[in-house]
C-alpha atoms as a PDB file:
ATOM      1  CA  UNK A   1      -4.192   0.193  54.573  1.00  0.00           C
ATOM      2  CA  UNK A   2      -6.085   2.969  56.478  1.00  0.00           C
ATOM      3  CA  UNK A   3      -3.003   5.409  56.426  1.00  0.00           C
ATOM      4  CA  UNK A   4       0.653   6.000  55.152  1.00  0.00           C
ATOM      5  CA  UNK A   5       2.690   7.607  57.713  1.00  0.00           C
ATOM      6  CA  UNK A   6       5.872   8.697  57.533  1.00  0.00           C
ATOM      7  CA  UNK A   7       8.835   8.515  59.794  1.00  0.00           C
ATOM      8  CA  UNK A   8      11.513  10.597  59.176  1.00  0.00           C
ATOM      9  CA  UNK A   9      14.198  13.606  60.039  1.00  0.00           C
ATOM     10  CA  UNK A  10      12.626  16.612  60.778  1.00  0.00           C
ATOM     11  CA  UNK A  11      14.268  18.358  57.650  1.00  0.00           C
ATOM     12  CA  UNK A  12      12.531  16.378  55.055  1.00  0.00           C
ATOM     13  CA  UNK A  13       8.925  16.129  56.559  1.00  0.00           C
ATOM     14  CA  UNK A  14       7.661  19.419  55.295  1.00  0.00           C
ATOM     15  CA  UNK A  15       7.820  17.618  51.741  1.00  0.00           C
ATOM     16  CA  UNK A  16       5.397  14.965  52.936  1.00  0.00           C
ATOM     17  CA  UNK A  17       3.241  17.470  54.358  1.00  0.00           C
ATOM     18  CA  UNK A  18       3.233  19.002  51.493  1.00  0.00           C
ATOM     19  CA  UNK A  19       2.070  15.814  49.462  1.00  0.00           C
ATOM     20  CA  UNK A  20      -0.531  15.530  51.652  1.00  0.00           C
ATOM     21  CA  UNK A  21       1.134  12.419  53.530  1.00  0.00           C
ATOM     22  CA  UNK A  22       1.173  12.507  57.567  1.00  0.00           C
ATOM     23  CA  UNK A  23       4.534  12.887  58.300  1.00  0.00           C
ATOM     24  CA  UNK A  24       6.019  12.872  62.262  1.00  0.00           C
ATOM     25  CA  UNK A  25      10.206  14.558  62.334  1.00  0.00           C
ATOM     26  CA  UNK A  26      11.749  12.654  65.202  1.00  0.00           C
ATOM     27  CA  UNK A  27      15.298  13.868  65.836  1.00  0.00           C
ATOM     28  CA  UNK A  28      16.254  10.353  67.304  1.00  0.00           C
ATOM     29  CA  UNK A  29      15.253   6.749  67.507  1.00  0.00           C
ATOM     30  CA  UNK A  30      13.822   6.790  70.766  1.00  0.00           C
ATOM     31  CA  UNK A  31      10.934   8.768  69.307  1.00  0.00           C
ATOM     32  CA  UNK A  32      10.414   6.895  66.333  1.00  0.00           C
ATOM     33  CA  UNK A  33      10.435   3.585  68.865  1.00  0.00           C
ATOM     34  CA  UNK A  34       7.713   5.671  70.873  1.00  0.00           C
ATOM     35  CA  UNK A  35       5.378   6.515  67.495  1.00  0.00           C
ATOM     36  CA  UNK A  36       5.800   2.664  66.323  1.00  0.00           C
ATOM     37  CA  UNK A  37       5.302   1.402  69.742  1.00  0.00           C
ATOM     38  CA  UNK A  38       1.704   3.583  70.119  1.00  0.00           C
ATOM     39  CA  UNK A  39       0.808   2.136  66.639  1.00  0.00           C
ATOM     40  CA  UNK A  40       1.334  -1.277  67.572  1.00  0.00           C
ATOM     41  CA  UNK A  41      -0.237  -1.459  71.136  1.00  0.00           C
ATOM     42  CA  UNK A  42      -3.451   0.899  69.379  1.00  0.00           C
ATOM     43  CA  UNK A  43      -3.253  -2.343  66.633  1.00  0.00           C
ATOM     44  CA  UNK A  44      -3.266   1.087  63.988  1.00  0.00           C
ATOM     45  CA  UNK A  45      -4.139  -0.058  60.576  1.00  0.00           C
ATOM     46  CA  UNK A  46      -1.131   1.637  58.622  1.00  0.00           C
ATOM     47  CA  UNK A  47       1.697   1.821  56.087  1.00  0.00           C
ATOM     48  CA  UNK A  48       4.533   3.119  57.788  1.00  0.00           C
ATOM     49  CA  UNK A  49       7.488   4.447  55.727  1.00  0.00           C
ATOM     50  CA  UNK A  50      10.952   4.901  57.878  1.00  0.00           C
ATOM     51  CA  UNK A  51      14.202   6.324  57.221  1.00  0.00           C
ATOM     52  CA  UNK A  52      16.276   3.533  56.926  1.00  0.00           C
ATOM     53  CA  UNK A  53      19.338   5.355  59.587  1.00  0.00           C
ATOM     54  CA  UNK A  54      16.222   4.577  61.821  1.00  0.00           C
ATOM     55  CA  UNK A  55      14.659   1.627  60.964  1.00  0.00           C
ATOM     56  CA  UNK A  56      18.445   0.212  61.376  1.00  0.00           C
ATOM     57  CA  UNK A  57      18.949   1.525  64.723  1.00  0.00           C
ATOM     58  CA  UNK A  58      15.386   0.200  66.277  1.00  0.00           C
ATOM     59  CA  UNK A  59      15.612  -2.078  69.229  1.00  0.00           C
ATOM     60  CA  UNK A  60      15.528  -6.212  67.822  1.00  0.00           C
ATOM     61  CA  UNK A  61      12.555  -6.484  69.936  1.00  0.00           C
ATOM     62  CA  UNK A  62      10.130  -3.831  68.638  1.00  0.00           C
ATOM     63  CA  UNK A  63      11.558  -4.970  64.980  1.00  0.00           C
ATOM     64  CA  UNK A  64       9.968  -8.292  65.900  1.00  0.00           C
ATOM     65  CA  UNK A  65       6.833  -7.140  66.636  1.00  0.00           C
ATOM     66  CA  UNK A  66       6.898  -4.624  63.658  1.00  0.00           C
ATOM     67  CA  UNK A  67       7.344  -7.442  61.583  1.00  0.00           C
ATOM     68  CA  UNK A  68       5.055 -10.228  63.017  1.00  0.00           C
ATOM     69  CA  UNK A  69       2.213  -7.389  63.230  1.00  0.00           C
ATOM     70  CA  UNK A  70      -0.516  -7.508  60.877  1.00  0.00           C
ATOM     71  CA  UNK A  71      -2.176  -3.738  61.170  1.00  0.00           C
ATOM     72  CA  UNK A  72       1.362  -1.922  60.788  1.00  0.00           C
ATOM     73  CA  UNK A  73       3.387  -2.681  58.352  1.00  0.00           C
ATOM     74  CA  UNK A  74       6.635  -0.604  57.093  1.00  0.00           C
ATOM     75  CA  UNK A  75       8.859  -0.010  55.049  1.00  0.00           C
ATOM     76  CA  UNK A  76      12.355   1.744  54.375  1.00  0.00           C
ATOM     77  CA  UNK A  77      13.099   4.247  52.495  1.00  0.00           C
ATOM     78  CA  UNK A  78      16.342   6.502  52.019  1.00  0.00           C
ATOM     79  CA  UNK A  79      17.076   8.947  54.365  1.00  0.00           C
ATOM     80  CA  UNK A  80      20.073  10.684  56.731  1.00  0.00           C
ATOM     81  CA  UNK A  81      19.429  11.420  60.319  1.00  0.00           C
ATOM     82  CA  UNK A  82      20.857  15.039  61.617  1.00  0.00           C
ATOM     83  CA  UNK A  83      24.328  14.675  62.282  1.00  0.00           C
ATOM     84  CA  UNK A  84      24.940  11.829  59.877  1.00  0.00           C
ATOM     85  CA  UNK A  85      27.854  12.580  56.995  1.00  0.00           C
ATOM     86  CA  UNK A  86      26.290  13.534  54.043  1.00  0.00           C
ATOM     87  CA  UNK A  87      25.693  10.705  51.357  1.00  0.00           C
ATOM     88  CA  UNK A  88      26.605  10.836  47.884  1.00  0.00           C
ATOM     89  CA  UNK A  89      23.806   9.634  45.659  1.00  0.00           C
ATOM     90  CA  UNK A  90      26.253   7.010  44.190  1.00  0.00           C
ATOM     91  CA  UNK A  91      26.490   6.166  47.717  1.00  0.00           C
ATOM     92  CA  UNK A  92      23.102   5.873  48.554  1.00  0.00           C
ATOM     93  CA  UNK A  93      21.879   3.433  45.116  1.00  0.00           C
ATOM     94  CA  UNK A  94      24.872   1.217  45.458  1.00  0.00           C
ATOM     95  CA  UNK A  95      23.897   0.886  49.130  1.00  0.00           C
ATOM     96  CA  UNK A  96      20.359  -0.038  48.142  1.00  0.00           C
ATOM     97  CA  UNK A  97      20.806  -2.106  45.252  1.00  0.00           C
ATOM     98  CA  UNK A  98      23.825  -4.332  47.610  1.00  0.00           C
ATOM     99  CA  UNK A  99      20.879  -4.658  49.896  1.00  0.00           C
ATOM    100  CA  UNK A 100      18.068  -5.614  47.672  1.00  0.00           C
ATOM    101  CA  UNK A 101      20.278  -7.978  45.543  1.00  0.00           C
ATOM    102  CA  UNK A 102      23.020  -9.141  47.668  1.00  0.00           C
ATOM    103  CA  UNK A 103      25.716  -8.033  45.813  1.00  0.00           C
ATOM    104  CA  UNK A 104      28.237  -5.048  45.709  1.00  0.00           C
ATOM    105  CA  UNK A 105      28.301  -2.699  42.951  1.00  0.00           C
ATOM    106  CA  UNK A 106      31.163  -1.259  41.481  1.00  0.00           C
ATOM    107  CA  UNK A 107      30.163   2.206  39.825  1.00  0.00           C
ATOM    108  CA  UNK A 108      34.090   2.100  38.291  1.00  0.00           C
ATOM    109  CA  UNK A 109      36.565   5.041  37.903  1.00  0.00           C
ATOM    110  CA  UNK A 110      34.035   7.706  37.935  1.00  0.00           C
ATOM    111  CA  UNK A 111      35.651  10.718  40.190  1.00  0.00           C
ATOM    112  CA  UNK A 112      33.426  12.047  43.097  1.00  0.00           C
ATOM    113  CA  UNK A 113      31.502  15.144  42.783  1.00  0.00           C
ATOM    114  CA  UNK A 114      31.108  14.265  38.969  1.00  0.00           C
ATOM    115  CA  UNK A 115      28.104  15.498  37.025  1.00  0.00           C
ATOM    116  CA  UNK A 116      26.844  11.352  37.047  1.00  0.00           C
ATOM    117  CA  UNK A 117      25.854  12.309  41.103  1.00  0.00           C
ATOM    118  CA  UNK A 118      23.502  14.990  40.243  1.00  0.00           C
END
């Protein structure tokens, strides 16, 4: 890969920046369809790393040609877009691990807000 570029809300970017990663805040998913859609037709040579609210809400068409395209390839990773309800962490893993395994987890009786979420 030639480049990792990240898609994401505008709020977390700076921290991208700041690794030195090339990050581009889109407040909706019409502007992440435009960025992906430039890549693709310019046949960009990248790792592209998308909020997963986003990558979610693409149009099944340009998700087709993401994925049958050999120059850009992505990936999701966790993320909120502005104006989504906030996620707990406990959330956010059990979300991920249902999704990479298949199957729900149960974190049990712990009560929200608990120091395990920190």
């Amino acid at each position: 890969m030639s480049r990792l570029r990240v898609i994401a809300s505008p709020d977390v970017v700076t921290g991208f920046h700041l690794a030195g990663v090339e990050a581009h805040g889109v407040q909706d998913v019409e502007a992440a369809e435009t960025l992906l859609e430039t890549w693709l037709d310019e046949r960009e040579t990248a790792l592209v790393a998308i909020e997963d609210g986003l990558l979610a809400a693409l149009s099944p068409g340009l998700l087709r040609r993401l994925e049958a395209s050999e120059t850009v390839l992505y990936l999701a990773i966790p993320g909120a877009l502005a104006g989504e309800v906030a996620v707990t962490r406990r959330a956010r893993i059990a979300r991920l691990l249902r999704r990479t395994i298949g199957v729900q987890i149960s974190f049990g009786a712990e009560p929200e807000g608990s120091a395990g979420e920190r």
